[in-house]
N, C-alpha and C. Protein backbone atom coordinates (compact mmCIF):
# COMPACT_ATOMS: atom_id res chain seq x y z
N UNK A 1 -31.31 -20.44 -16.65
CA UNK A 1 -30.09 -20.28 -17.41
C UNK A 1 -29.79 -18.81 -17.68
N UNK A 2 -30.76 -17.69 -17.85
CA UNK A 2 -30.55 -16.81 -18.41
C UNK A 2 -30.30 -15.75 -17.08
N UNK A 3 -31.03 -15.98 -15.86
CA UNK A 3 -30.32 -15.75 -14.50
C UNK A 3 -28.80 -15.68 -14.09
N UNK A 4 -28.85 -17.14 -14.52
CA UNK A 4 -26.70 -17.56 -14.54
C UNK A 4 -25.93 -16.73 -15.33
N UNK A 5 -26.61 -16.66 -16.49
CA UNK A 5 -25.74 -15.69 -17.61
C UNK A 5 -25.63 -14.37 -16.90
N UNK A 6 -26.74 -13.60 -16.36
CA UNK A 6 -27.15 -12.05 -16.02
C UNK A 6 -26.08 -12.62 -14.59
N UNK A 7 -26.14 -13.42 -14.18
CA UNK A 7 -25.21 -13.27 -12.29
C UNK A 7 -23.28 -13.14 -12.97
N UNK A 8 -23.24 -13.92 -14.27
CA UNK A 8 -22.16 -14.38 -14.58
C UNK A 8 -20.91 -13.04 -14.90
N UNK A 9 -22.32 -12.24 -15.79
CA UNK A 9 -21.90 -10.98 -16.46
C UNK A 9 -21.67 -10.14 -15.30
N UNK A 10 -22.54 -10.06 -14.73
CA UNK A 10 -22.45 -9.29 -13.30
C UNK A 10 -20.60 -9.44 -12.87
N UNK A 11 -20.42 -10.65 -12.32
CA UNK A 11 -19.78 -10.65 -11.63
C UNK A 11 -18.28 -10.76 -12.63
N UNK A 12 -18.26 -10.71 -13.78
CA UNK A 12 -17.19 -10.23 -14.56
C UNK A 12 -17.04 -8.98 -14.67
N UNK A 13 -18.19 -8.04 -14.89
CA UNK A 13 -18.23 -6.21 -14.66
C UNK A 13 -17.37 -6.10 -13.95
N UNK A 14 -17.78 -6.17 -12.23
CA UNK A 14 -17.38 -6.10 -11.30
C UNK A 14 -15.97 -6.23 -10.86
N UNK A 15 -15.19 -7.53 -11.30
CA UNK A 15 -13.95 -7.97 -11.70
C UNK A 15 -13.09 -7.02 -12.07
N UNK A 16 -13.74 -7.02 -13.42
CA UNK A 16 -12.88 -5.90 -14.63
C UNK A 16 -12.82 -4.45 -14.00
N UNK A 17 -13.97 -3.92 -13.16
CA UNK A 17 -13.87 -2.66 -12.64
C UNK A 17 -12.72 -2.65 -11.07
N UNK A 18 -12.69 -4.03 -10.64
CA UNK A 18 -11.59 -3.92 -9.55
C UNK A 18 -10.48 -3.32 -10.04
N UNK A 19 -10.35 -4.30 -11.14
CA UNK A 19 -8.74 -4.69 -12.09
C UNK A 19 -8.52 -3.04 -12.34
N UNK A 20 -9.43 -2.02 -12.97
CA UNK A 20 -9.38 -1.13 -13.82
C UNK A 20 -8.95 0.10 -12.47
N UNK A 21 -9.42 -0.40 -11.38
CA UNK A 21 -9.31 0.65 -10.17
C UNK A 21 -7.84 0.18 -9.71
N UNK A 22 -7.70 -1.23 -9.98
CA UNK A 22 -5.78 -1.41 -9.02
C UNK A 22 -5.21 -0.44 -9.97
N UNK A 23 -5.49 -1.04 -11.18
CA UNK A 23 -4.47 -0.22 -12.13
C UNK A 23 -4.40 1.84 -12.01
N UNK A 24 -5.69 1.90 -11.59
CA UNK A 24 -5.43 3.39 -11.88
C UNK A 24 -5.26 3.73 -10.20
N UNK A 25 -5.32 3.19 -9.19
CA UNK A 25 -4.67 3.57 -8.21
C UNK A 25 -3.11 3.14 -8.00
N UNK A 26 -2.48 2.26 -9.02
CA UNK A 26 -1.10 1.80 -8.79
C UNK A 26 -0.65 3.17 -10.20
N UNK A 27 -1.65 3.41 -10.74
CA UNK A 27 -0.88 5.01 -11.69
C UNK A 27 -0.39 6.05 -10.82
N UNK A 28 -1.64 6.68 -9.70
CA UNK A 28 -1.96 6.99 -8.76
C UNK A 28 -0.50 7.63 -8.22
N UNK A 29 -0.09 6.29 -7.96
CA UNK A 29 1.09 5.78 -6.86
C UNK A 29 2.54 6.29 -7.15
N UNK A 30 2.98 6.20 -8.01
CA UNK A 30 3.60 6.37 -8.73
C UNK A 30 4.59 7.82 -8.44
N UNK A 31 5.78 7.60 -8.47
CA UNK A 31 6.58 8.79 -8.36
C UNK A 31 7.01 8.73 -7.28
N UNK A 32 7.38 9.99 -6.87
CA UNK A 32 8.07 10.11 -5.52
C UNK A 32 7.00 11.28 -4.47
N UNK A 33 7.08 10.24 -3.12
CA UNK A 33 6.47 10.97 -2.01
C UNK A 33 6.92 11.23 -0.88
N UNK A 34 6.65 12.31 0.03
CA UNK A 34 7.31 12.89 1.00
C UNK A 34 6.41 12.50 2.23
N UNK A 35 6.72 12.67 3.23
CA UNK A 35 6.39 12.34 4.35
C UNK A 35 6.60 12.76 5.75
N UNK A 36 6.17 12.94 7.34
CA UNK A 36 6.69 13.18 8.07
C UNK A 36 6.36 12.11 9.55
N UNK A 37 7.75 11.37 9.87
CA UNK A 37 7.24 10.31 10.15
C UNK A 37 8.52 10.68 11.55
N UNK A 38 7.96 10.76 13.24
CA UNK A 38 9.02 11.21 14.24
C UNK A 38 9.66 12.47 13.94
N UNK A 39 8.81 13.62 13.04
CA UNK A 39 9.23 14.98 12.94
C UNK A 39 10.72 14.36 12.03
N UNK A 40 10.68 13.68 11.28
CA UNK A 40 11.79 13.48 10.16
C UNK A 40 11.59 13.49 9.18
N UNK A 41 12.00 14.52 7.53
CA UNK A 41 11.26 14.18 6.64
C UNK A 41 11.79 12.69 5.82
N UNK A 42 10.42 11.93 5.29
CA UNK A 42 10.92 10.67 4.77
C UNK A 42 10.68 10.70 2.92
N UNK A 43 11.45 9.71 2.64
CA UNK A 43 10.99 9.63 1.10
C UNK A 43 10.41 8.46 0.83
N UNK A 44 9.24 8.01 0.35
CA UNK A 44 8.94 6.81 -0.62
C UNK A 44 8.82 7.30 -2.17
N UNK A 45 9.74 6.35 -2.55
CA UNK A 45 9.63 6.22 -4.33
C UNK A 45 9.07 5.16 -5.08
N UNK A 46 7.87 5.41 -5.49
CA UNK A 46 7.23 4.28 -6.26
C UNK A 46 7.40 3.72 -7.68
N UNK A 47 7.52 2.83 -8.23
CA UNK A 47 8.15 2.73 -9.56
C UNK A 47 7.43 1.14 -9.83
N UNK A 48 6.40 1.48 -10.88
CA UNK A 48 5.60 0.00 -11.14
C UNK A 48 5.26 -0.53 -9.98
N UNK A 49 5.56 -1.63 -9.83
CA UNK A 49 4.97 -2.12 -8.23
C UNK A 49 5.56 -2.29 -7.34
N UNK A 50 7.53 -1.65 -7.57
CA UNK A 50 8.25 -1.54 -5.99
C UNK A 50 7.99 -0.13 -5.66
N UNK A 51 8.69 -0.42 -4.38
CA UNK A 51 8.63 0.77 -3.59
C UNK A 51 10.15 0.54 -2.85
N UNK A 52 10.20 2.00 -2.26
CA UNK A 52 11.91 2.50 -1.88
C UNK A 52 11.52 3.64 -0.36
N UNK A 53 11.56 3.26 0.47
CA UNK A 53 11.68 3.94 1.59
C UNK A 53 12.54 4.35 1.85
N UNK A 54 12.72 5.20 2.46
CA UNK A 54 14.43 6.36 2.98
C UNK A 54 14.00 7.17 4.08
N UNK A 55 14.38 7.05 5.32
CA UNK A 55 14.26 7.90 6.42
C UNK A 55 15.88 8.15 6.50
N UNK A 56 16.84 9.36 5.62
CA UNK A 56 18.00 9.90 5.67
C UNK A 56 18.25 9.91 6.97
N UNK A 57 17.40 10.54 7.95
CA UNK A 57 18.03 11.27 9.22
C UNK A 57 18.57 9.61 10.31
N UNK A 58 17.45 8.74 10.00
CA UNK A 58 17.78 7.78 10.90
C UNK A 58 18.79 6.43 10.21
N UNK A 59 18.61 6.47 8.90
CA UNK A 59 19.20 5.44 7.73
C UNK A 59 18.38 4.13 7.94
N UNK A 60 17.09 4.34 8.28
CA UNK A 60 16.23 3.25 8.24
C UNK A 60 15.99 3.27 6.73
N UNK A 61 15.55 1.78 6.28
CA UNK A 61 15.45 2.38 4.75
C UNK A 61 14.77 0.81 4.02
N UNK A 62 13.85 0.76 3.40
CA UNK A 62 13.61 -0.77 2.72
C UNK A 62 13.05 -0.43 0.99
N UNK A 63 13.42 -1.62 0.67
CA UNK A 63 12.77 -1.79 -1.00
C UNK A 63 11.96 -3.17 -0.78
N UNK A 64 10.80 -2.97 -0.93
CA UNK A 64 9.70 -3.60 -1.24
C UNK A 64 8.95 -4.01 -2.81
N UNK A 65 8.48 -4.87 -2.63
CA UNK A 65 7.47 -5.10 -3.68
C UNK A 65 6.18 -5.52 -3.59
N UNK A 66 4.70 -4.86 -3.81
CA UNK A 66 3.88 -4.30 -3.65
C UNK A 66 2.57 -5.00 -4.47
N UNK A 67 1.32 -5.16 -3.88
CA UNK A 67 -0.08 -5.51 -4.38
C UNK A 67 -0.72 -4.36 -3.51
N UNK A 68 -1.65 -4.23 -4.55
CA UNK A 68 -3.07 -3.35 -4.41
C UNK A 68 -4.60 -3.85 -4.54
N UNK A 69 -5.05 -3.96 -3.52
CA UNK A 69 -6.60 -4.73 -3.52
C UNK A 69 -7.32 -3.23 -3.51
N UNK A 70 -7.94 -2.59 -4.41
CA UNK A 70 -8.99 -1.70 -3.80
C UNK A 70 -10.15 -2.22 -4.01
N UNK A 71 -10.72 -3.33 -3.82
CA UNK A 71 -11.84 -3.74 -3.85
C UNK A 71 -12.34 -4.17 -2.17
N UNK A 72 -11.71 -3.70 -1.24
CA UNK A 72 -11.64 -3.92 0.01
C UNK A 72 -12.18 -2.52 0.93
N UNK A 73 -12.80 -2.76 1.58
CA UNK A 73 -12.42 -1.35 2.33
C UNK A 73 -12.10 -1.52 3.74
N UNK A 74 -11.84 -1.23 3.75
CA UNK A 74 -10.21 -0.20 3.01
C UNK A 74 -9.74 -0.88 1.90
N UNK A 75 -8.99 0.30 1.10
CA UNK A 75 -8.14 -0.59 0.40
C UNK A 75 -6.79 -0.89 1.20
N UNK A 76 -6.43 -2.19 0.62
CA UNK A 76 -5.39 -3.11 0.76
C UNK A 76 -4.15 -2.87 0.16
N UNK A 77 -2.74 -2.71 0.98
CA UNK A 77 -1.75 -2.75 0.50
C UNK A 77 -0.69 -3.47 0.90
N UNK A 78 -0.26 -4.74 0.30
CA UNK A 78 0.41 -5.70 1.29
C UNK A 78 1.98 -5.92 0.37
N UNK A 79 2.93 -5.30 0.86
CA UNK A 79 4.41 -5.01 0.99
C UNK A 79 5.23 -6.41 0.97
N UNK A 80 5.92 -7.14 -0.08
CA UNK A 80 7.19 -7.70 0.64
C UNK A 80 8.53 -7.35 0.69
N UNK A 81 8.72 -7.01 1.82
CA UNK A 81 10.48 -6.92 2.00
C UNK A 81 11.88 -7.25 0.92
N UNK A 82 11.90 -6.62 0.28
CA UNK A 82 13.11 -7.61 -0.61
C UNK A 82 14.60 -7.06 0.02
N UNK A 83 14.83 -6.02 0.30
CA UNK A 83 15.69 -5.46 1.44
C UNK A 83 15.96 -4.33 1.92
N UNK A 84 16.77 -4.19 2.97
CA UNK A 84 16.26 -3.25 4.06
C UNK A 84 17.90 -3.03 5.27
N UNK A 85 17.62 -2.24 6.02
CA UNK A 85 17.87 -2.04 7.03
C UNK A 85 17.70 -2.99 7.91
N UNK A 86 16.88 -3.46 7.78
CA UNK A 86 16.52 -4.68 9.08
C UNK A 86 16.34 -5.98 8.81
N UNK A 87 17.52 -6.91 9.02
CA UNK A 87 17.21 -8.18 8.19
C UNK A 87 16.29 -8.96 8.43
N UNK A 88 16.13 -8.67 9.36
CA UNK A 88 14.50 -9.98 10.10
C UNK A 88 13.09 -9.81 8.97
N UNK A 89 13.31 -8.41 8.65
CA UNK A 89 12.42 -8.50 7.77
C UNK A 89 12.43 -8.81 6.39
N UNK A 90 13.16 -9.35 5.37
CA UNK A 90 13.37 -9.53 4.77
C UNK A 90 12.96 -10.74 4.02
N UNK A 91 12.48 -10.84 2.89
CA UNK A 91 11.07 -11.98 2.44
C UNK A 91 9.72 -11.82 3.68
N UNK A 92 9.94 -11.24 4.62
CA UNK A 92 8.24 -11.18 4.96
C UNK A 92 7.40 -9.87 4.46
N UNK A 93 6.30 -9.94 4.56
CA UNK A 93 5.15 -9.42 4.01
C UNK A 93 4.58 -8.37 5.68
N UNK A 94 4.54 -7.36 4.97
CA UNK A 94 3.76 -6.13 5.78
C UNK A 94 2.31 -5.93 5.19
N UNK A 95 1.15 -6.22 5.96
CA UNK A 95 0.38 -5.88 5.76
C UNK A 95 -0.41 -4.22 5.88
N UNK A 96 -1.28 -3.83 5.01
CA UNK A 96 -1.37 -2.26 5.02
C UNK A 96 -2.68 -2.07 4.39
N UNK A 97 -2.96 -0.68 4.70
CA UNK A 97 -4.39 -0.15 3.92
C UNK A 97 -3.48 0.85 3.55
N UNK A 98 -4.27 1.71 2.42
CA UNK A 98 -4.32 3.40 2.37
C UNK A 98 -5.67 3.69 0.99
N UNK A 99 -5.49 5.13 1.35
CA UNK A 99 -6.25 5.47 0.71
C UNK A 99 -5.72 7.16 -0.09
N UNK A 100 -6.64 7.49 -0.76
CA UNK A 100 -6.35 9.07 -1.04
C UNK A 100 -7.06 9.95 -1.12
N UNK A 101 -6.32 11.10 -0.21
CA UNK A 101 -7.27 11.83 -0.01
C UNK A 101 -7.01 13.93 -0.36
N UNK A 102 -7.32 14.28 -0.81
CA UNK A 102 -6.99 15.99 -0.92
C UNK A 102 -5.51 15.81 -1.51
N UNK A 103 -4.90 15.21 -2.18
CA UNK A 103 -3.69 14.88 -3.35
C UNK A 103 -2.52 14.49 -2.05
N UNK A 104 -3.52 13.49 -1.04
CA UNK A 104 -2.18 13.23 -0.49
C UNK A 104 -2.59 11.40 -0.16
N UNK A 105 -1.28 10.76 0.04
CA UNK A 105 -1.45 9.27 -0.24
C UNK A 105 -1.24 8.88 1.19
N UNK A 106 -2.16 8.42 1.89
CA UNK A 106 -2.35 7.78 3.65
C UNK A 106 -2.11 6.21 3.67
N UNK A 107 -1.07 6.03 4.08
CA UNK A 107 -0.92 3.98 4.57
C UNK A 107 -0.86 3.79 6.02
N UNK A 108 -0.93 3.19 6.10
CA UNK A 108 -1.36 2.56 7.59
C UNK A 108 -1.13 0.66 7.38
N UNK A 109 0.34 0.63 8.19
CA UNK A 109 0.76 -0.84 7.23
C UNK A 109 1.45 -1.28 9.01
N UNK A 110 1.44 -2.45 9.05
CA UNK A 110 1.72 -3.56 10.90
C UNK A 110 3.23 -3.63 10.27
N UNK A 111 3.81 -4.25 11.21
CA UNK A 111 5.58 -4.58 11.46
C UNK A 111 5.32 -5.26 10.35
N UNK A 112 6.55 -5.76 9.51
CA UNK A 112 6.34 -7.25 8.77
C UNK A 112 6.64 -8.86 9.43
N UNK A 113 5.66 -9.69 9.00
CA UNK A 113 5.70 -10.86 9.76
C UNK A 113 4.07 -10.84 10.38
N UNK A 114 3.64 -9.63 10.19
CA UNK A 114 2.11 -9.76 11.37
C UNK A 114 1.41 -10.79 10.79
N UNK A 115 0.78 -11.33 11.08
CA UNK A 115 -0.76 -11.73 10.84
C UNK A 115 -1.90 -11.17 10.04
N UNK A 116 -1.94 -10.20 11.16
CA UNK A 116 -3.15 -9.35 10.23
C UNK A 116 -2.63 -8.08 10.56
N UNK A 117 -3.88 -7.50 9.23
CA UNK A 117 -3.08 -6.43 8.82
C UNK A 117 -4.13 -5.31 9.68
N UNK A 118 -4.25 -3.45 9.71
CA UNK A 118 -4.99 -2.80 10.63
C UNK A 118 -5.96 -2.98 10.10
N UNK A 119 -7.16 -2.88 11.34
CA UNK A 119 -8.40 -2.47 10.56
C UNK A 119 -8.67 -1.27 10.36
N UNK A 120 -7.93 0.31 10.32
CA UNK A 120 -8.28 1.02 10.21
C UNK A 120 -6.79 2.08 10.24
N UNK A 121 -7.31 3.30 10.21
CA UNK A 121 -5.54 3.94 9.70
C UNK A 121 -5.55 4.81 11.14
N UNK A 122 -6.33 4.32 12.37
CA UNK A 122 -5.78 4.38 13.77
C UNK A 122 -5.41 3.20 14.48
N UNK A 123 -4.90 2.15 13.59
CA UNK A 123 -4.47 0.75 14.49
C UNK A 123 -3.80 1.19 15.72
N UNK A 124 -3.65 0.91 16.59
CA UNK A 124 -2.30 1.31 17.51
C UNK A 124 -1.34 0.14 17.05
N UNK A 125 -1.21 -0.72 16.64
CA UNK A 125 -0.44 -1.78 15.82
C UNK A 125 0.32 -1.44 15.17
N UNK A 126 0.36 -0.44 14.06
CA UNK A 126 0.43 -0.40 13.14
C UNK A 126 1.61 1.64 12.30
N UNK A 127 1.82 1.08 11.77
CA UNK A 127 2.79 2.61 11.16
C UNK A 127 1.85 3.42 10.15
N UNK A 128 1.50 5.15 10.00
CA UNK A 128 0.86 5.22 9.55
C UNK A 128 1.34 6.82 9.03
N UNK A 129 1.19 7.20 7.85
CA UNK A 129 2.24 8.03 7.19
C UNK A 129 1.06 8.74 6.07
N UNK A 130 1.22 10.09 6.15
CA UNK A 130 0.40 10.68 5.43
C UNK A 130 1.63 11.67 4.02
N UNK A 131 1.78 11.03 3.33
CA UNK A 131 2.39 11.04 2.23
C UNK A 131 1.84 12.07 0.97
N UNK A 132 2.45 13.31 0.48
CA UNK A 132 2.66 14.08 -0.18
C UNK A 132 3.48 14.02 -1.64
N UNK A 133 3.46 14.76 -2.64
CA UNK A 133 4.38 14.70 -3.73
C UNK A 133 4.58 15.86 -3.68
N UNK A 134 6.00 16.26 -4.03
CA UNK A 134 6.23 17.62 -4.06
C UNK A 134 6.43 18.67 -5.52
C-alpha cells in the first residue's frame, strides 16, 4: 500500500511539473515573432493559445488555435485551423514540434490534415521556421 501511495505521488509530481512547463512555455510564446520563411519576412502573433500567421509578401496567412505537450520530446505543438487563406484547411489540425533555443522559437509543423506529425525539425514533410522577437 505504501508503494502505491509513493508510485501515486510520483506520478502526480510529474503531472503537475508537465502542467507547470506547458504553462511557462505557452508564457514563453507569447507576443509577436518574426521569421524568414522563402527569403520573405513572416509574422506570427501569439496571444493565449491562438496564433496569427502573416506572410505580407505572398498574403498567405492563418489564425489557429493551439496545444502544447512539452512532456514529449520533442515538444509537441498541434495547431487547428480556424481560418486562413486556404480553405481546405480549415477545422483541420497541423501537427508540429518546437523548441527554444538562444531566444529564438523553432517549429517544425506537416500540411494540415497529416496523420502524423515530424519526427524531428529536419522532416522533409514538414514546414520549419526559426522564429525571433524583435
Amino acid at each position: 500500500m505504501k508503494t502505491m501511495l509513493i508510485l501515486f505521488a510520483a506520478g502526480m509530481l510529474a503531472t503537475l511539473a508537465a502542467g507547470d512547463s506547458a504553462e511557462s512555455d505557452l508564457k514563453r510564446m507569447q507576443g509577436e515573432w518574426t521569421a524568414i520563411d522563402d527569403e520573405e519576412k513572416v509574422v506570427m502573433v501569439v496571444a493565449k493559445s491562438n496564433l496569427e500567421y502573416r506572410n505580407p509578401k505572398t498574403g498567405e496567412w492563418f489564425k489557429a488555435e493551439f496545444s502544447l505537450d512539452p512532456s514529449t520530446s520533442p515538444k509537441q505543438i498541434n495547431a487547428t485551423i480556424k481560418d486562413g487563406a486556404i480553405d481546405e484547411f480549415k477545422d483541420k489540425e497541423s501537427l508540429g514540434i518546437y523548441r527554444f533555443a538562444d531566444g529564438r522559437l523553432e517549429i517544425a509543423a506537416c500540411r494540415p490534415g497529416e496523420t502524423e506529425g515530424p519526427k524531428d525539425f529536419d522532416d522533409p514533410r514538414c514546414r520549419r521556421l526559426e522564429f525571433t522577437k524583435d
